[in-house]
C-alpha atoms as a PDB file:
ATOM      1  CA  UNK A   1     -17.118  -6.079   6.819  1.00  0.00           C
ATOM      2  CA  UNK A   2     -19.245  -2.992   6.968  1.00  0.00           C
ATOM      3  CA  UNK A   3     -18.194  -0.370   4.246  1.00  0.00           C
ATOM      4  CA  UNK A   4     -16.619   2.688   6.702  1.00  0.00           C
ATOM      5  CA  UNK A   5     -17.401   6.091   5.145  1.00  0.00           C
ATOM      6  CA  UNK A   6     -18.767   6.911   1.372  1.00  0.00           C
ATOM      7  CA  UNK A   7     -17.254   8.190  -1.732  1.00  0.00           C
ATOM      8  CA  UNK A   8     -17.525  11.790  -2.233  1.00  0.00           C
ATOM      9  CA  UNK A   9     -19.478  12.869  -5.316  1.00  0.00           C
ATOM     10  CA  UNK A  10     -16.637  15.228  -6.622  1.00  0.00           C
ATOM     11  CA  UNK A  11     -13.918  12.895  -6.490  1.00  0.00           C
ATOM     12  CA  UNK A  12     -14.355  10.993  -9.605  1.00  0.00           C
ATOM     13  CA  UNK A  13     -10.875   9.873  -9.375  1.00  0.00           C
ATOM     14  CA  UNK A  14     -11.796   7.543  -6.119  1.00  0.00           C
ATOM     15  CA  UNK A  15     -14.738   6.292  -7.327  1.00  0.00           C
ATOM     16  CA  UNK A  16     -12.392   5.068 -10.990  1.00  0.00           C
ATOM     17  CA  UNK A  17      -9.737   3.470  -8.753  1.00  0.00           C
ATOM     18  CA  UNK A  18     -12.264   1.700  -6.348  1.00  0.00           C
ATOM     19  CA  UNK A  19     -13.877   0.312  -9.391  1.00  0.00           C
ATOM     20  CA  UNK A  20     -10.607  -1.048 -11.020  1.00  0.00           C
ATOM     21  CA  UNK A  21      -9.315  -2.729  -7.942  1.00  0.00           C
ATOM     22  CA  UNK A  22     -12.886  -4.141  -7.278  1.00  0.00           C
ATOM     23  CA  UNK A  23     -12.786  -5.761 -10.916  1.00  0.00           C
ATOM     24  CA  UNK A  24      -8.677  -6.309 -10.333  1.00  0.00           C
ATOM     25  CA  UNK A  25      -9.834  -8.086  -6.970  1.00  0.00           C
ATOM     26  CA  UNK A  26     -13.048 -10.460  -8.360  1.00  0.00           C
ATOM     27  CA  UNK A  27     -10.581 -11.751 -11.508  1.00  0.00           C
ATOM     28  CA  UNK A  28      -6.963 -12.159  -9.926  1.00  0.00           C
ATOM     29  CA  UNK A  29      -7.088 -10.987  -6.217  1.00  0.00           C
ATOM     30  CA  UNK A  30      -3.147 -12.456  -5.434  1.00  0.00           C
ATOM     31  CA  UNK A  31      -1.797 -11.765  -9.041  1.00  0.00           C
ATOM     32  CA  UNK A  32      -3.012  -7.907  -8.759  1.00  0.00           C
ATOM     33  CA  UNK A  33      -1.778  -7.362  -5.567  1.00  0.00           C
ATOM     34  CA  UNK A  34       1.556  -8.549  -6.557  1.00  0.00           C
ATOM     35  CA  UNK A  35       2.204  -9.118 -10.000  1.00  0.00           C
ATOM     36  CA  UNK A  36       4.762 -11.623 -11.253  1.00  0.00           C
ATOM     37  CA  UNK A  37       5.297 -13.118 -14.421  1.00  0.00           C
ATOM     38  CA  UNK A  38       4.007 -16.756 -14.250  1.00  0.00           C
ATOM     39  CA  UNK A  39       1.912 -15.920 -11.681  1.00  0.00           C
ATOM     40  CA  UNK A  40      -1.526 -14.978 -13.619  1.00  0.00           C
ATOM     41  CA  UNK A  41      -4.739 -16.802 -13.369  1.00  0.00           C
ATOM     42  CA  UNK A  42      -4.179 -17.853  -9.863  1.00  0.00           C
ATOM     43  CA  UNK A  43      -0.648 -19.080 -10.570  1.00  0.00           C
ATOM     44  CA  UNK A  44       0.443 -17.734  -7.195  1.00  0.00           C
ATOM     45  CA  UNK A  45       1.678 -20.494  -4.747  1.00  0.00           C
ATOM     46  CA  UNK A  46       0.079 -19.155  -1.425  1.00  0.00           C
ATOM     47  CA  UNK A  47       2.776 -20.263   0.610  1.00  0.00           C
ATOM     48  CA  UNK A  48       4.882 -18.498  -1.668  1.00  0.00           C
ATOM     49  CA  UNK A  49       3.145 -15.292  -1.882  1.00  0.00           C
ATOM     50  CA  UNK A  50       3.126 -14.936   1.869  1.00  0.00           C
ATOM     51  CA  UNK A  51       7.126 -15.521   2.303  1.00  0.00           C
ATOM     52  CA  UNK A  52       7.668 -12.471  -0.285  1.00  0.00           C
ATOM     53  CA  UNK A  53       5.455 -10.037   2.756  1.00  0.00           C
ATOM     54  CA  UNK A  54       7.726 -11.860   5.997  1.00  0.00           C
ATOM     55  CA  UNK A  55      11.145 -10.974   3.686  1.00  0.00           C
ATOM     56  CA  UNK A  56       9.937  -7.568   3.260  1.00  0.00           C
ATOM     57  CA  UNK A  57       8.395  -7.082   6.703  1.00  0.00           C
ATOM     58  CA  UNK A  58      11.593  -8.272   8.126  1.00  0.00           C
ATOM     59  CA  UNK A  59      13.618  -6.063   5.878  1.00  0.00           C
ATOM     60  CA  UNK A  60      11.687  -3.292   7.096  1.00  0.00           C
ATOM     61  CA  UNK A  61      11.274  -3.917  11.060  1.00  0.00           C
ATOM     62  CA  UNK A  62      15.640  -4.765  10.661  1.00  0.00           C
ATOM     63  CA  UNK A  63      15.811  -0.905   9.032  1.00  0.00           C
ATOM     64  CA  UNK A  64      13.624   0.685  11.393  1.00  0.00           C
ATOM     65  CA  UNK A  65      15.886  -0.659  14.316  1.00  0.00           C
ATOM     66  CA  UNK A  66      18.530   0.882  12.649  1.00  0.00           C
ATOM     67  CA  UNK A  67      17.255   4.267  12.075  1.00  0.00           C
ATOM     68  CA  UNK A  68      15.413   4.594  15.498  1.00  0.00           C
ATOM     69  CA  UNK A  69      17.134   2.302  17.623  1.00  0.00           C
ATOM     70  CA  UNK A  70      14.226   0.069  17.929  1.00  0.00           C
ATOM     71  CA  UNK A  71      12.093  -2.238  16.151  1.00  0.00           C
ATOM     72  CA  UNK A  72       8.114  -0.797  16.251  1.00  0.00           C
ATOM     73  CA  UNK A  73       6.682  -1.777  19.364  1.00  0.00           C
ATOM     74  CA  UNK A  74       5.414  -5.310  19.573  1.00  0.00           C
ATOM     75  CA  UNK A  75       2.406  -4.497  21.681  1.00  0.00           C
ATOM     76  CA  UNK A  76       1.812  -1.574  19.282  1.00  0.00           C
ATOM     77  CA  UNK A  77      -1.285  -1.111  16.556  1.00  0.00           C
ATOM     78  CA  UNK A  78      -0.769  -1.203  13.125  1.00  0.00           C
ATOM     79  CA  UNK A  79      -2.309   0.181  10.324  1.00  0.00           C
ATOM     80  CA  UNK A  80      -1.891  -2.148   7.058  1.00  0.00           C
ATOM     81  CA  UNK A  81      -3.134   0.662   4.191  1.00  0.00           C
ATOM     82  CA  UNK A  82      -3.866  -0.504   0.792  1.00  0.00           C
ATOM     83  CA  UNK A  83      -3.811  -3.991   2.446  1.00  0.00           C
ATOM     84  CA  UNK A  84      -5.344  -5.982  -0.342  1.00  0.00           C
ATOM     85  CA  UNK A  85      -5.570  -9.921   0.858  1.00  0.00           C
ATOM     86  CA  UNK A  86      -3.124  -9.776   3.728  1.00  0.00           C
ATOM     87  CA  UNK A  87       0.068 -10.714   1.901  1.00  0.00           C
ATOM     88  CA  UNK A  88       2.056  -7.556   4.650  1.00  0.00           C
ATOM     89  CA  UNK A  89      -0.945  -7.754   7.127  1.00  0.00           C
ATOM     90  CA  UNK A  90      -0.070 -11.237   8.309  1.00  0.00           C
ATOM     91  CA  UNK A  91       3.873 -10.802   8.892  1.00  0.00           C
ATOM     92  CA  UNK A  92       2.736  -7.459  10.240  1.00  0.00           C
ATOM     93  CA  UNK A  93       0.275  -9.433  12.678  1.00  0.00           C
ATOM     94  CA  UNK A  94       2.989 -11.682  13.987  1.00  0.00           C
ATOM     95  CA  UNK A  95       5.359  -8.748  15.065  1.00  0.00           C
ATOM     96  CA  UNK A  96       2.503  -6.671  16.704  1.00  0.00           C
ATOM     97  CA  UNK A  97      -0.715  -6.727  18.503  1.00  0.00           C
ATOM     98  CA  UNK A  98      -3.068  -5.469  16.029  1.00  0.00           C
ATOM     99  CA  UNK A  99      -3.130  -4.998  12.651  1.00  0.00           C
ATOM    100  CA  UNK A 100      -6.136  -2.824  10.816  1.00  0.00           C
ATOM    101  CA  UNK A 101      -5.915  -3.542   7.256  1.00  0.00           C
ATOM    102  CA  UNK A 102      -7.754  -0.742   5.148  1.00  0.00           C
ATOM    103  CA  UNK A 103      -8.628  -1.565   1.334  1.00  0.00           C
ATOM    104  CA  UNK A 104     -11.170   0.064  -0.895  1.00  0.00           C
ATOM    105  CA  UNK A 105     -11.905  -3.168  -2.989  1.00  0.00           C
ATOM    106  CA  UNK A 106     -14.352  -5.757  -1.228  1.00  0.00           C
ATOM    107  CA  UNK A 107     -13.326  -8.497  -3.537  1.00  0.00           C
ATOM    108  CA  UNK A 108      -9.972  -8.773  -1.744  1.00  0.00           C
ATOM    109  CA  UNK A 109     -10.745  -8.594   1.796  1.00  0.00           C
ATOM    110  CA  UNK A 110     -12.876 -11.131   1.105  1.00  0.00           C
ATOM    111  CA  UNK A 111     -10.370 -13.333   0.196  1.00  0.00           C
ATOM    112  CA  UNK A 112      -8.374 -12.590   3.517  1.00  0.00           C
ATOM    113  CA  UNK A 113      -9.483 -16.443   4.884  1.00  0.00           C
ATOM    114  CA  UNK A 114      -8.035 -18.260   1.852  1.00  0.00           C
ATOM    115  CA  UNK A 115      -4.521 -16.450   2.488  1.00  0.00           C
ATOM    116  CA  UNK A 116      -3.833 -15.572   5.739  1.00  0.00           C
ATOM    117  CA  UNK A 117      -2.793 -18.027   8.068  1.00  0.00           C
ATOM    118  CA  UNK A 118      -5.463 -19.203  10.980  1.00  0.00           C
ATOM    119  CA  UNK A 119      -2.650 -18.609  13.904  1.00  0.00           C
ATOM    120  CA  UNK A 120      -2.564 -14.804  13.068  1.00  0.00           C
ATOM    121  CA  UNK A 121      -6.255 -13.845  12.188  1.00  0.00           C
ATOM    122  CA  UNK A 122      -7.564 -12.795  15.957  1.00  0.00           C
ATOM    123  CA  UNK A 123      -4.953  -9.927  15.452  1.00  0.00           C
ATOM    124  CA  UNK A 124      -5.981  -8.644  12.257  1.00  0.00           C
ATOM    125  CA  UNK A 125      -9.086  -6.567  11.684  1.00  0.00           C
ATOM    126  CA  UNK A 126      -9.941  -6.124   7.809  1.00  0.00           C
ATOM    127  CA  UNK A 127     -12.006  -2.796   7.071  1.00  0.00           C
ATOM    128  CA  UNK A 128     -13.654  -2.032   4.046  1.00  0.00           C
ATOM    129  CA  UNK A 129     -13.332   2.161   3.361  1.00  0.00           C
ATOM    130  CA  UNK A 130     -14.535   4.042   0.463  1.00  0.00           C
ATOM    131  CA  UNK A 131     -13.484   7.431   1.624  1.00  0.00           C
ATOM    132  CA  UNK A 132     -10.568   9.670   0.874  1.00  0.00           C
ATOM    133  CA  UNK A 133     -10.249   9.656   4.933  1.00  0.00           C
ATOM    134  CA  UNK A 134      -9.130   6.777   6.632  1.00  0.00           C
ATOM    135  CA  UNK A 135     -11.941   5.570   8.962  1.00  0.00           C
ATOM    136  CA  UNK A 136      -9.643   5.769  12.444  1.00  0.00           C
ATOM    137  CA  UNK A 137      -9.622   8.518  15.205  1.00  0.00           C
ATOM    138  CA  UNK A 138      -6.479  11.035  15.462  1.00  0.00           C
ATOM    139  CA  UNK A 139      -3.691   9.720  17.230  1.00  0.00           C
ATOM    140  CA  UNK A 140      -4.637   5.931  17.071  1.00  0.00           C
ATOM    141  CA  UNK A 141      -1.727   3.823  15.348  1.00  0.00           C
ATOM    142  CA  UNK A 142       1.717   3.028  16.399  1.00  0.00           C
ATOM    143  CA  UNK A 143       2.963   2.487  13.028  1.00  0.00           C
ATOM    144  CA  UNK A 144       1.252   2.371   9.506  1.00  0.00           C
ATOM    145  CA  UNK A 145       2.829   0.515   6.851  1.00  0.00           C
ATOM    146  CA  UNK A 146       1.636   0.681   2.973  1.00  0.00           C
ATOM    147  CA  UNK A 147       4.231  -0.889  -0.114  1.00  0.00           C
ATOM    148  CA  UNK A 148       2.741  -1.294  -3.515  1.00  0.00           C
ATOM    149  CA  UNK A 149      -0.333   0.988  -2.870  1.00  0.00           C
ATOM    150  CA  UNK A 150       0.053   5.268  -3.247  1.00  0.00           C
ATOM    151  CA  UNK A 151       1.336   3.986  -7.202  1.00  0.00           C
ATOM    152  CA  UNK A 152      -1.736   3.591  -8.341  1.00  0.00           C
ATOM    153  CA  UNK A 153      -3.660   6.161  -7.247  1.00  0.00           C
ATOM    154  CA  UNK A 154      -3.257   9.877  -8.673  1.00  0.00           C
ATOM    155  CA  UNK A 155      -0.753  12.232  -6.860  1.00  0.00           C
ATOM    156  CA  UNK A 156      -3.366  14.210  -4.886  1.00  0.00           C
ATOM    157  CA  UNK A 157      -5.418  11.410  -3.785  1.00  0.00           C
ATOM    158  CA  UNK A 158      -1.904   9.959  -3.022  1.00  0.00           C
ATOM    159  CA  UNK A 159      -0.904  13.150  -1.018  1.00  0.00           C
ATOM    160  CA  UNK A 160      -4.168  13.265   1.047  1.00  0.00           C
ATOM    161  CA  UNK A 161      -3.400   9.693   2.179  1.00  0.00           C
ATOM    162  CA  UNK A 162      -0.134  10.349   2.959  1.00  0.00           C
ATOM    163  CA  UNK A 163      -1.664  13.592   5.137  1.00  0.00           C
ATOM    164  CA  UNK A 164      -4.252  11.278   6.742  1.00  0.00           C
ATOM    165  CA  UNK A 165      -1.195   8.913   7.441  1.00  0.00           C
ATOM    166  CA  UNK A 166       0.229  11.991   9.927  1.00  0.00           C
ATOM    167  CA  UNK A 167      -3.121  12.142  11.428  1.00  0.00           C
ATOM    168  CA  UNK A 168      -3.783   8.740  12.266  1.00  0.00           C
ATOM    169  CA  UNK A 169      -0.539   8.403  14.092  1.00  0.00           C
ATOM    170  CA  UNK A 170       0.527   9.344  17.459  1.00  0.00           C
ATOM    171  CA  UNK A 171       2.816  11.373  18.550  1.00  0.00           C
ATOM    172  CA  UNK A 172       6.309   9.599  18.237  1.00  0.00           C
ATOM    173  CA  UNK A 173       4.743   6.876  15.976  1.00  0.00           C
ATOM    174  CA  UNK A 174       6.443   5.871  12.454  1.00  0.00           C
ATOM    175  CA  UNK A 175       5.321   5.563   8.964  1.00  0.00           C
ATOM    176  CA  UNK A 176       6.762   3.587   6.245  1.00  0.00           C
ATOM    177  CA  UNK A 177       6.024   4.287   3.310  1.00  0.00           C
ATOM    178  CA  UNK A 178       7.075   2.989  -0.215  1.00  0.00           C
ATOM    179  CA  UNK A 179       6.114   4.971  -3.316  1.00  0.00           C
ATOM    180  CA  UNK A 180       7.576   5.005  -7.068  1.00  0.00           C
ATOM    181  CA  UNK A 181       9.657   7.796  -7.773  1.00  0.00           C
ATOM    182  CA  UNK A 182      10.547   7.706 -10.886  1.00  0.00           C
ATOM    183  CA  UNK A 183      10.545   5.393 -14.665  1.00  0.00           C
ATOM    184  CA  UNK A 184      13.280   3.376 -15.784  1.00  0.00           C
ATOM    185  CA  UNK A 185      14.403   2.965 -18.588  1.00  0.00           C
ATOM    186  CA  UNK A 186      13.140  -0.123 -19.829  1.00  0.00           C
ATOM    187  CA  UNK A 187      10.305   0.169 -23.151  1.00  0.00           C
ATOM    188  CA  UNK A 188       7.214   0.174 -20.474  1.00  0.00           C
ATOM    189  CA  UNK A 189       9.306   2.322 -17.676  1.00  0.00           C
ATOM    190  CA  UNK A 190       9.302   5.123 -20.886  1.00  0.00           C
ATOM    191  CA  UNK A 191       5.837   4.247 -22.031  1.00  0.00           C
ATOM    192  CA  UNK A 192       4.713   5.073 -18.096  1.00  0.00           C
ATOM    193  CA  UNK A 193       6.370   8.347 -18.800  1.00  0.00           C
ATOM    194  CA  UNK A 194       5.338   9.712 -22.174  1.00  0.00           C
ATOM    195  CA  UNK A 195       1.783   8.043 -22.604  1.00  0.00           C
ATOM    196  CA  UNK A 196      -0.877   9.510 -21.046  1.00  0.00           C
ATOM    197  CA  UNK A 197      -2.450   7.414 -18.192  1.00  0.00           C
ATOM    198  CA  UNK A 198      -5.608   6.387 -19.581  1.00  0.00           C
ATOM    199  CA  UNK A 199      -3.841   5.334 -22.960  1.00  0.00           C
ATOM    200  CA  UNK A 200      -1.025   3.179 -21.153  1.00  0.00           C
ATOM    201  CA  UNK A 201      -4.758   1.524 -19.026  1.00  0.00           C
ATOM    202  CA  UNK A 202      -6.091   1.358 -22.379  1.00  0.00           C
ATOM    203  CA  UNK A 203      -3.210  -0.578 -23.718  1.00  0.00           C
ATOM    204  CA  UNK A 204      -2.663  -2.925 -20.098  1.00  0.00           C
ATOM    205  CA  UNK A 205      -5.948  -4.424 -20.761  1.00  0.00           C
ATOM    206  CA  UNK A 206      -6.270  -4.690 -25.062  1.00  0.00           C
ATOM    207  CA  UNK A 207      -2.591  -5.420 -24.887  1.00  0.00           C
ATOM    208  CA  UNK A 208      -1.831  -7.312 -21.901  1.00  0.00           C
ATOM    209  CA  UNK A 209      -5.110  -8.867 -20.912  1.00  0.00           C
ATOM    210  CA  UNK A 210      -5.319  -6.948 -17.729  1.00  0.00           C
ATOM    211  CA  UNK A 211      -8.892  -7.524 -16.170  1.00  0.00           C
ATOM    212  CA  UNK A 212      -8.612  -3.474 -15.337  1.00  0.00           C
ATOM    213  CA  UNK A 213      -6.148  -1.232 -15.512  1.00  0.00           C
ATOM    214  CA  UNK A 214      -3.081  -0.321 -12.672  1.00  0.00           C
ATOM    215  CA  UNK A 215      -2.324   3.081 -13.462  1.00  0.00           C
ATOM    216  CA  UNK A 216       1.169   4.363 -12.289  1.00  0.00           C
ATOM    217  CA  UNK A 217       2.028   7.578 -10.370  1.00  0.00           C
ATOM    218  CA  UNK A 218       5.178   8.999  -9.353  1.00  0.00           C
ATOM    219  CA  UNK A 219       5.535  10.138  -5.985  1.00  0.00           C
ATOM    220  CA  UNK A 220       8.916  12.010  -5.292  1.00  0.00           C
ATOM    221  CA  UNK A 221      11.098  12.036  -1.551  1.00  0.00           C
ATOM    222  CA  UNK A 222      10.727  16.045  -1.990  1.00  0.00           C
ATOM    223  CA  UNK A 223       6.493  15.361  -2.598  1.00  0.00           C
ATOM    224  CA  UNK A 224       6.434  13.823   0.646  1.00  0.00           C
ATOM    225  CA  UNK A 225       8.893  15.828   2.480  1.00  0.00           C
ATOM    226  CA  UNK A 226       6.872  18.687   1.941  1.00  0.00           C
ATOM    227  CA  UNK A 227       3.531  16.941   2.897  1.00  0.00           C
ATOM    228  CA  UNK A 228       4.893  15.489   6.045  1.00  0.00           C
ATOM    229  CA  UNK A 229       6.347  18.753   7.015  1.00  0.00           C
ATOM    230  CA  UNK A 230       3.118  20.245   6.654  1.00  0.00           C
ATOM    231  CA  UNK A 231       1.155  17.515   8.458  1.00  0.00           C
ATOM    232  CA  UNK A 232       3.471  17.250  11.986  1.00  0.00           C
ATOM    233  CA  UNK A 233       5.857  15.124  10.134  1.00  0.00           C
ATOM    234  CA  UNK A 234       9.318  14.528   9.411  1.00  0.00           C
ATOM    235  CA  UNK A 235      11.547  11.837   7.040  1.00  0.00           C
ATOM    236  CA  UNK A 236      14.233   9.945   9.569  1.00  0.00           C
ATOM    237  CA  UNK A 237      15.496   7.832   6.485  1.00  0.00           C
ATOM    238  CA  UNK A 238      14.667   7.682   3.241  1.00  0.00           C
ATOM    239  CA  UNK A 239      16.467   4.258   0.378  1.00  0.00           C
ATOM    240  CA  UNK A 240      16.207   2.862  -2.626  1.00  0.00           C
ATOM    241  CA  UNK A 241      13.784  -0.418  -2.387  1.00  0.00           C
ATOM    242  CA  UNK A 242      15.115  -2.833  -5.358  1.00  0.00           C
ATOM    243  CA  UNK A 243      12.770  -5.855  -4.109  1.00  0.00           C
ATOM    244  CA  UNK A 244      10.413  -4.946  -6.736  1.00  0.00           C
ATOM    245  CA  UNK A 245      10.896  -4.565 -10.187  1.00  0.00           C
ATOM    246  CA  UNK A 246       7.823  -3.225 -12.537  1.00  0.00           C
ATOM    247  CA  UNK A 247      10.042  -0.943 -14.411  1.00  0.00           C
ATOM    248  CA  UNK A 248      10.299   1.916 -11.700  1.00  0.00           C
ATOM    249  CA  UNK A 249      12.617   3.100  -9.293  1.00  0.00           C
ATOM    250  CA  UNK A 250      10.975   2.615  -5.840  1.00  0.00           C
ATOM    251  CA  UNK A 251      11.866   4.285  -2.324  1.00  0.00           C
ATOM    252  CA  UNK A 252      10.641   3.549   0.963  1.00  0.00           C
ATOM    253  CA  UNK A 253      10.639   6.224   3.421  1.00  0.00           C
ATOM    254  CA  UNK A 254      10.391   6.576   7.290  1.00  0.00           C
ATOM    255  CA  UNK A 255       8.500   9.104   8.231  1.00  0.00           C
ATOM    256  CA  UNK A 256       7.972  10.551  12.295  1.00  0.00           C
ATOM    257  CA  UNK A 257       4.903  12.232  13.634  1.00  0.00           C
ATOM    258  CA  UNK A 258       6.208  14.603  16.154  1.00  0.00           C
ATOM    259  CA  UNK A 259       6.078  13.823  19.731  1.00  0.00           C
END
């Protein structure tokens, strides 16, 4: 896995997050990508972890029949973003031809062969990218999926992907995409809101024992209305996704490029 692209000098912000899901990825690569109580310290049961991605892949093809009249195209390319050690990227792979699975921490693509099953690995194509662009040409993806990802990255790196997302797409292709739109109001769900982000970091890893920290970021339906209308875009559907908890409200959101 070749890295695709560099870091650009002024965005300090992709360089932090790159380096926390690097560390996040050496110490506890299934734990960080979904965290669960129990589960720390490589208390994940593989099997386990990759029956919570085929629930919520299935969830997600079921509601995308719904809204468009049609599951995404089986012979179709994916793109898995934020894709971490293939927990979506191999129920994604056995619903579709191809599945490119873009992360910015090497530590967890690497440990793609110890989780994803042999039967679906021709069809999935990890790629290592440490740009604010994602390394595909214009109009190249049928669908591209991301859940648990544009959370922990700052709003405008969030809203560039989410731009890039449009891009990537061709004409008539879909987008789902799941961000956290708001705190509850459980003690951290309020501590996410008041502290300041480095603080609540700060606390995660004195606190908590977190290896680095996963800063939070709300992402409103209205933030990426606007950004979808402005990149070719529009929302077909738009719920409330209670599968994870994490003390925030999440939303998943289907999102058109125009034909």
């Amino acid at each position: 896995m070749t890295p695709v692209g560099a870091v650009d000098g002024r965005d300090e912000q992709l360089r932090r997050l790159r380096a926390d899901w690097e560390t996040l990825g050496a110490a506890d690569p299934l734990w960080a990508v979904y965290v669960k109580d129990g589960a720390r310290d490589g208390g994940w049961d593989v099997t386990e972890f990759l029956a919570t991605g085929e629930r919520e892949i299935a969830d997600s093809w079921a509601r995308h029949a719904e809204v468009v009249g049609s599951p995404p195209p089986a012979d179709g390319t994916v793109l898995d973003f934020g894709c971490g050690v293939g927990r979506l990227g191999s129920a994604l792979a056995a619903r579709s031809r191809r599945v490119i699975g873009v992360d910015l921490s090497e530590p967890m693509l690497r440990t793609w062969p110890d989780v994803v099953p042999s039967a679906v690995r021709p069809r999935m194509q990890p790629v290592l990218s440490s740009s604010a662009s994602i390394p595909l040409r214009d109009a190249s993806i049928d669908l591209v999926y991301t859940s648990l990802v544009l959370q922990h990255m700052p709003a405008e790196l969030a809203v560039g992907y989410l731009r890039e997302f449009l891009r990537v797409l061709k004409p008539g292709g879909t987008a789902m995409v799941q961000v956290a739109d708001r705190p509850d109001t459980s003690v951290k769900g309020r501590a996410f809101r008041f502290l300041p982000p480095g603080l609540y970091g700060w606390l995660q890893q004195r606190l908590l024992g977190y290896p680095a920290p996963m800063r939070m970021q709300q992402l409103t339906l209205d933030d990426v209305a606007a950004t979808a209308a402005a990149s070719g875009g529009r929302i077909l559907a738009d719920w409330e996704d209670t599968s994870y908890g994490g003390h925030w409200h999440y939303r998943r959101i289907l999102i058109s490029r125009a034909a």
